[in-house]
Protein backbone atom coordinates (compact mmCIF):
# COMPACT_ATOMS: atom_id res chain seq x y z
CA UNK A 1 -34.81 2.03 54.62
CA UNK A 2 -35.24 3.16 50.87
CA UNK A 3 -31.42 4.27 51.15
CA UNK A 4 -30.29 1.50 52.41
CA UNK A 5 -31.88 -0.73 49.85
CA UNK A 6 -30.56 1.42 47.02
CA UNK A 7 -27.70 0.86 48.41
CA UNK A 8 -27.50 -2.64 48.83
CA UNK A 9 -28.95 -2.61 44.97
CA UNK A 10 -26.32 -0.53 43.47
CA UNK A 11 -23.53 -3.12 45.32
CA UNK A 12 -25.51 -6.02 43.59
CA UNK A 13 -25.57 -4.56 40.26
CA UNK A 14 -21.78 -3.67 41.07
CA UNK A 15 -21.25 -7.45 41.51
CA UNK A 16 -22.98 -8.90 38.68
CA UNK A 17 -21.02 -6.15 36.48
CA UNK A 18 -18.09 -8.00 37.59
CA UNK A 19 -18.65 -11.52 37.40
CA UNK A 20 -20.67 -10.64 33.73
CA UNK A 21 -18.30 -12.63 31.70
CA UNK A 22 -16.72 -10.86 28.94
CA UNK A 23 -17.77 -11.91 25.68
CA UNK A 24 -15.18 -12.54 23.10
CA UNK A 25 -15.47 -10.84 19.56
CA UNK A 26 -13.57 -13.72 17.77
CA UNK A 27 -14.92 -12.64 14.35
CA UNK A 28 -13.33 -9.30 14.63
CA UNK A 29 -9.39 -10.42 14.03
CA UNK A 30 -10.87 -11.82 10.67
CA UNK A 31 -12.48 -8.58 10.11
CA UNK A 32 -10.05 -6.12 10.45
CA UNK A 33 -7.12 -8.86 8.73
CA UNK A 34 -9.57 -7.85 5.74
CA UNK A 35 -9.70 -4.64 5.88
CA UNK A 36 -5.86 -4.51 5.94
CA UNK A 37 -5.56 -6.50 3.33
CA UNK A 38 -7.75 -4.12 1.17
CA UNK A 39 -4.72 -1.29 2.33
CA UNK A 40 -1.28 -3.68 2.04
CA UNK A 41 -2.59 -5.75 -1.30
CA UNK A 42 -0.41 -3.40 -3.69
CA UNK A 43 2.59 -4.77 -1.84
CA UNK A 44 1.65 -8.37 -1.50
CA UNK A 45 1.49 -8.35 -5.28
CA UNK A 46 4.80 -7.47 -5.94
CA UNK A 47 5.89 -9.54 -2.73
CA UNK A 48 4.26 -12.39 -5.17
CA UNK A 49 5.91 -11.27 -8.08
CA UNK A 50 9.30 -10.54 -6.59
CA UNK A 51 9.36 -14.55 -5.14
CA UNK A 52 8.12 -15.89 -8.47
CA UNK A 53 11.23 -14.37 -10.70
CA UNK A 54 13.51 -16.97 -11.69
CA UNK A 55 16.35 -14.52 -11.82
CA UNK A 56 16.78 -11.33 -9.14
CA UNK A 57 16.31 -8.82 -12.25
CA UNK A 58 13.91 -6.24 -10.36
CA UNK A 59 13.74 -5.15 -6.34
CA UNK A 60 10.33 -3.61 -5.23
CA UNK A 61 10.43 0.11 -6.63
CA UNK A 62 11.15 -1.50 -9.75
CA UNK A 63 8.86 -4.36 -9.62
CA UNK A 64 6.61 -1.98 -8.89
CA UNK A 65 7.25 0.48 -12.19
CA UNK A 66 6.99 -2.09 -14.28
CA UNK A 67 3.83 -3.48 -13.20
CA UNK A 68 2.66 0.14 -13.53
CA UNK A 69 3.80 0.96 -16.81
CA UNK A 70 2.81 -2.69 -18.44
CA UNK A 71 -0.38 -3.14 -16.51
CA UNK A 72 -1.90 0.17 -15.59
CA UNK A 73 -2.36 1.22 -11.81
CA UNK A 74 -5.39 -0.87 -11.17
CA UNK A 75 -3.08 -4.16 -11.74
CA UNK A 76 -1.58 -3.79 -8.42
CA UNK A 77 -5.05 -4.80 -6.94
CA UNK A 78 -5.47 -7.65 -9.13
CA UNK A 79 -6.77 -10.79 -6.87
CA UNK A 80 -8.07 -8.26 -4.23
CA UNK A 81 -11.18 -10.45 -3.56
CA UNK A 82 -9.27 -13.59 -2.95
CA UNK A 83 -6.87 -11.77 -0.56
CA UNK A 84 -9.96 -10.12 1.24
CA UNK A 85 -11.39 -14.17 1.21
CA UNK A 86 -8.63 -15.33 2.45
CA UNK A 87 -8.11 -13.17 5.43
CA UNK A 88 -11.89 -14.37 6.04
CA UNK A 89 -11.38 -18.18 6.26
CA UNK A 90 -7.63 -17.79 7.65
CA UNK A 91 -7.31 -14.90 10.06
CA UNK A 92 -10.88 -15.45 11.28
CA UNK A 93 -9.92 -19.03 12.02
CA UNK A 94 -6.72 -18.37 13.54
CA UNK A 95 -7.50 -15.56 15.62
CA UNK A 96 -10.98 -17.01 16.88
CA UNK A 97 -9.28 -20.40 17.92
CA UNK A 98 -6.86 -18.41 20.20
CA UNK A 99 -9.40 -16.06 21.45
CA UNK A 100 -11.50 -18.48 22.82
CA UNK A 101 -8.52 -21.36 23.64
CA UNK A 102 -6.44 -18.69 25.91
CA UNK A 103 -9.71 -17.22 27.31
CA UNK A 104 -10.51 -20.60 28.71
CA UNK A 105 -6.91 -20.52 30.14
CA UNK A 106 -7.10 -17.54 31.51
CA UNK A 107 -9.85 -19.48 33.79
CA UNK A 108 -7.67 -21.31 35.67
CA UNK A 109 -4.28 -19.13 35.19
CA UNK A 110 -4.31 -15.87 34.25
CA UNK A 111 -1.88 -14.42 32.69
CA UNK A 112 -1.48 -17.96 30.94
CA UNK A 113 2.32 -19.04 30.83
CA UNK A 114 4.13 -18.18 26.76
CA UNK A 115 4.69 -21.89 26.33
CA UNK A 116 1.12 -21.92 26.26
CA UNK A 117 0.45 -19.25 24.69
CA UNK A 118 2.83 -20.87 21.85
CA UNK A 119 1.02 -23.89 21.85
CA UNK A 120 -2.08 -22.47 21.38
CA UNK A 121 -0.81 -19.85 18.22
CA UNK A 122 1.06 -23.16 16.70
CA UNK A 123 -2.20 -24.93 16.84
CA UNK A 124 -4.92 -22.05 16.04
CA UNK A 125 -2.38 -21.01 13.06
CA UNK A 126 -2.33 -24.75 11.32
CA UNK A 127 -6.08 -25.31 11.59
CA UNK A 128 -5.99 -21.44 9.90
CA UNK A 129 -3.60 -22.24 7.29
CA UNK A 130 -5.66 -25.16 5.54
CA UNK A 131 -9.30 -23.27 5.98
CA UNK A 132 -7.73 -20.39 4.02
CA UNK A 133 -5.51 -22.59 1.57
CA UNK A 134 -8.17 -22.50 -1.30
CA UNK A 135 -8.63 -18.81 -1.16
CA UNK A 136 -5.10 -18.41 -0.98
CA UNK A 137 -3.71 -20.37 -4.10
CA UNK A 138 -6.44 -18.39 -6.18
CA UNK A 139 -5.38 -15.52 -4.32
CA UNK A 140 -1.22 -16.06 -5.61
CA UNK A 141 -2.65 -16.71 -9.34
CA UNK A 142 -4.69 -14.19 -9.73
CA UNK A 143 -1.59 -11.64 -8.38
CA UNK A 144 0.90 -13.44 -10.57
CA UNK A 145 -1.08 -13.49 -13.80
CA UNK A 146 -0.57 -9.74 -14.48
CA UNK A 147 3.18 -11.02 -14.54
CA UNK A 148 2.49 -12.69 -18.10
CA UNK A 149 2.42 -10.32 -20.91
CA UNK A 150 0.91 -12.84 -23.30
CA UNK A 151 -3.02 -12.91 -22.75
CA UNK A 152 -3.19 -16.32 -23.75
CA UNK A 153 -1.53 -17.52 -20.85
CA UNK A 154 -3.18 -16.23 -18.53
CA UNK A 155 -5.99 -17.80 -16.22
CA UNK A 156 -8.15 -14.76 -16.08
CA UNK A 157 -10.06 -15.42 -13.31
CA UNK A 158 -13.02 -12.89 -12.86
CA UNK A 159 -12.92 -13.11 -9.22
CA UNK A 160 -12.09 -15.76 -5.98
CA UNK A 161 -14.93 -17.65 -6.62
CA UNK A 162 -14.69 -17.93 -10.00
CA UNK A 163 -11.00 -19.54 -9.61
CA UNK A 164 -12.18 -21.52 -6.64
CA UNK A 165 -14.98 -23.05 -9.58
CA UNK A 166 -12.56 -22.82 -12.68
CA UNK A 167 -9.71 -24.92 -10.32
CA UNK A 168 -11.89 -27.51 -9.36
CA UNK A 169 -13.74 -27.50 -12.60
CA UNK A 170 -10.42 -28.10 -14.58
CA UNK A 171 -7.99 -29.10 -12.21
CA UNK A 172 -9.49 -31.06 -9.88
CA UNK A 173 -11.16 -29.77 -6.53
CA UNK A 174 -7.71 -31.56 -4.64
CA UNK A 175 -5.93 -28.42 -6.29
CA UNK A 176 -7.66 -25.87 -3.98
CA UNK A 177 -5.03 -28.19 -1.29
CA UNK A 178 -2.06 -27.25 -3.15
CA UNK A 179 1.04 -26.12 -1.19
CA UNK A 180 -0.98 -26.76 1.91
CA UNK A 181 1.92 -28.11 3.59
CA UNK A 182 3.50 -25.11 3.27
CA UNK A 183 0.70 -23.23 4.10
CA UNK A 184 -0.26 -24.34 7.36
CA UNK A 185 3.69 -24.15 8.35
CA UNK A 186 3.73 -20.87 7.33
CA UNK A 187 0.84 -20.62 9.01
CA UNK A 188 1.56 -21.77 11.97
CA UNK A 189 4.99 -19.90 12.46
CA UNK A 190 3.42 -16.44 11.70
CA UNK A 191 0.69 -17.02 14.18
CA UNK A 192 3.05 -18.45 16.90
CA UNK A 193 4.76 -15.32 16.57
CA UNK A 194 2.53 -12.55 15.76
CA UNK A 195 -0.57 -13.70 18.33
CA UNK A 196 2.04 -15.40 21.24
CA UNK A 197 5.03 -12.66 20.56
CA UNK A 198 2.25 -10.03 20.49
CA UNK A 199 0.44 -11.04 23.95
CA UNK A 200 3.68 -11.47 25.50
CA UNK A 201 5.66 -8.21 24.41
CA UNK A 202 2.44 -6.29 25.42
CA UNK A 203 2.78 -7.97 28.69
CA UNK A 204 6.59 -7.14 29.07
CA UNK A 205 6.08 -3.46 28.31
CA UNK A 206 3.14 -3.05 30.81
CA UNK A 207 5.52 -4.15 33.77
CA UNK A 208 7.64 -1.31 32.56
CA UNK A 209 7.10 2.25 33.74
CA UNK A 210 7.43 3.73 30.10
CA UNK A 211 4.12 1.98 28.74
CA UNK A 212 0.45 2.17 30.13
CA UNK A 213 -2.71 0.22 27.90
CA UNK A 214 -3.27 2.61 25.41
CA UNK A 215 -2.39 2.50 21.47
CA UNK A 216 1.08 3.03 21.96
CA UNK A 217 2.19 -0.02 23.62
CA UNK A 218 -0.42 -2.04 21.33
CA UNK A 219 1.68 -0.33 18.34
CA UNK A 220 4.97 -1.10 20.02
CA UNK A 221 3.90 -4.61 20.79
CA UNK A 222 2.56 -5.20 16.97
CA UNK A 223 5.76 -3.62 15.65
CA UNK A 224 7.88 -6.04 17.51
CA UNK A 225 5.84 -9.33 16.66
CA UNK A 226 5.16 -8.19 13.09
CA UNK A 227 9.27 -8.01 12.96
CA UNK A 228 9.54 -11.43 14.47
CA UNK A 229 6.83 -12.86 12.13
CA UNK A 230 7.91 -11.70 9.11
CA UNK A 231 12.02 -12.93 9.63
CA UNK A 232 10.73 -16.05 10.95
CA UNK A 233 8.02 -17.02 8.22
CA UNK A 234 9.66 -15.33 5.19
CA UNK A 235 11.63 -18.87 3.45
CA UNK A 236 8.15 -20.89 3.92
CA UNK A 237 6.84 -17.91 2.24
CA UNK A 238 8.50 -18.01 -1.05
CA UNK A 239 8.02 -22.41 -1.08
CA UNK A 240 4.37 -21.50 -0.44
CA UNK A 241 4.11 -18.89 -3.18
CA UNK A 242 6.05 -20.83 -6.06
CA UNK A 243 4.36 -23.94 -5.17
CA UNK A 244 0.73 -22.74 -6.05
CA UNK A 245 1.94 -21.20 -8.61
CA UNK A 246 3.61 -23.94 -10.30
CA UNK A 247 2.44 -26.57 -12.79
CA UNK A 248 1.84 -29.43 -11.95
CA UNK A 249 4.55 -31.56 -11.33
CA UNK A 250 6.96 -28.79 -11.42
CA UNK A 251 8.16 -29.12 -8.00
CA UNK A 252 7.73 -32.20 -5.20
CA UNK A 253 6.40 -31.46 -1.80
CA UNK A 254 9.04 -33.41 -0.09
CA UNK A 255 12.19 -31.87 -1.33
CA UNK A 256 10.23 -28.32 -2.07
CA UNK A 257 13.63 -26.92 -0.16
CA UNK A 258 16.04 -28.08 -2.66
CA UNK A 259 14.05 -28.25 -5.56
CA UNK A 260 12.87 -24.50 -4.86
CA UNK A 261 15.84 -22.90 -4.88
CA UNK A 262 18.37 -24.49 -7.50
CA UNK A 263 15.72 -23.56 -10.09
């Protein structure tokens, strides 16, 4: 009798293990976007710098020696706190919106179709995009003011929140918006295909006989949606970038394109 109820117990506890809905970690994209950012900042400073110049005089190794030998070492970490900020408001945003829109999916369909799963990146991505704007535009000024060898033209901003302060202090709080529209379509494009192309190259290589779910086929998948991301996103990138960097009235939003690059 004992036996049989253990028995019966250990099938019930089974079941509920089962049906014990998973619970989604939405904070942790946000998270570990941070802690990468802390690793690749070196290079998005002299991506920065690199899509600022006015004329092609430098590639990266040499962007990067002259930063080095006008700045010091610790220049190439210059605006860390507003990149690590804005991998908080963005990535966490993004990330978390698709988490929990495509686990609701999964619900009724799983696995969800990729139109879907593009819908839901293109969406997630834009909402992402103007959260993280303000920490984003402090984040480009901060990077590009080691650019400017005079001191007196520099901004100087101690950290992200004292440029988030300092902007809307002298500026005008609507600046912490600037280049939003780029933003959130840059936005929007990089999480449509890192998040969707991600989920659905992962799901390709399972169905092959080369690739189990371990880190190798999440590496492979991240390789191939980081490639995809990057070509797609890289133009919007550079109209972002000069755009919160500019002065006002430098450059219109609605011919960005053009204006952008005849300068």
């Amino acid at each position: 009798m004992s036996v049989r109820f253990k028995e019966g117990a250990s099938q019930g506890s089974a079941q509920t293990m089962k049906t014990t809905p998973k619970k989604h970690r939405w904070y942790l994209g946000g998270i570990a976007s941070a802690m990468a950012a802390c690793c690749t900042h070196p290079l998005d400073l002299l991506k920065v710098h690199l899509q600022t110049q006015q004329q092609a005089t430098h590639n990266l190794t040499s962007m990067g020696i002259h930063v080095v030998r006008t700045q010091g070492v610790l220049a190439l970490y210059n605006g860390l706190s507003a990149s690590v900020m804005r991998q908080l408001t963005y990535s966490t945003t993004r990330y978390g919106l698709y988490e929990v829109v495509t686990a609701e999916l999964k619900k009724t369909n799983d696995p969800i179709p990729f139109y879907q799963k593009i819908s839901v990146a293109a969406a997630a991505g834009f909402v992402g995009g103007i959260v993280g704007n303000p920490a984003d535009m402090v984040n480009v000024r901060m990077q590009n003011d080691v650019k400017m060898l005079d001191l007196a033209k520099r901004r100087n901003y101690n950290h992200v929140f004292d440029g988030l302060y300092r902007t809307a202090t002298e500026e005008g709080v609507s600046t912490w918006m600037r280049g939003v529209t780029m933003t959130s379509s840059r936005a929007l494009l990089i999480t449509m295909a890192q998040i969707a192309c991600y989920d659905q190259a992962k799901q390709f290589l399972l169905t092959t006989r080369f690739f189990k779910d371990n880190i190798i086929t999440h590496f492979t998948a991240s390789f191939i949606a980081g490639t995809i991301a990057t070509s797609i996103t890289q133009p919007v990138d550079v109209m972002k970038t000069r755009l919160m960097e500019a002065k006002p009235g430098q450059y219109k939003v609605h011919n960005t394109v053009i204006s952008i690059y005849l300068v």
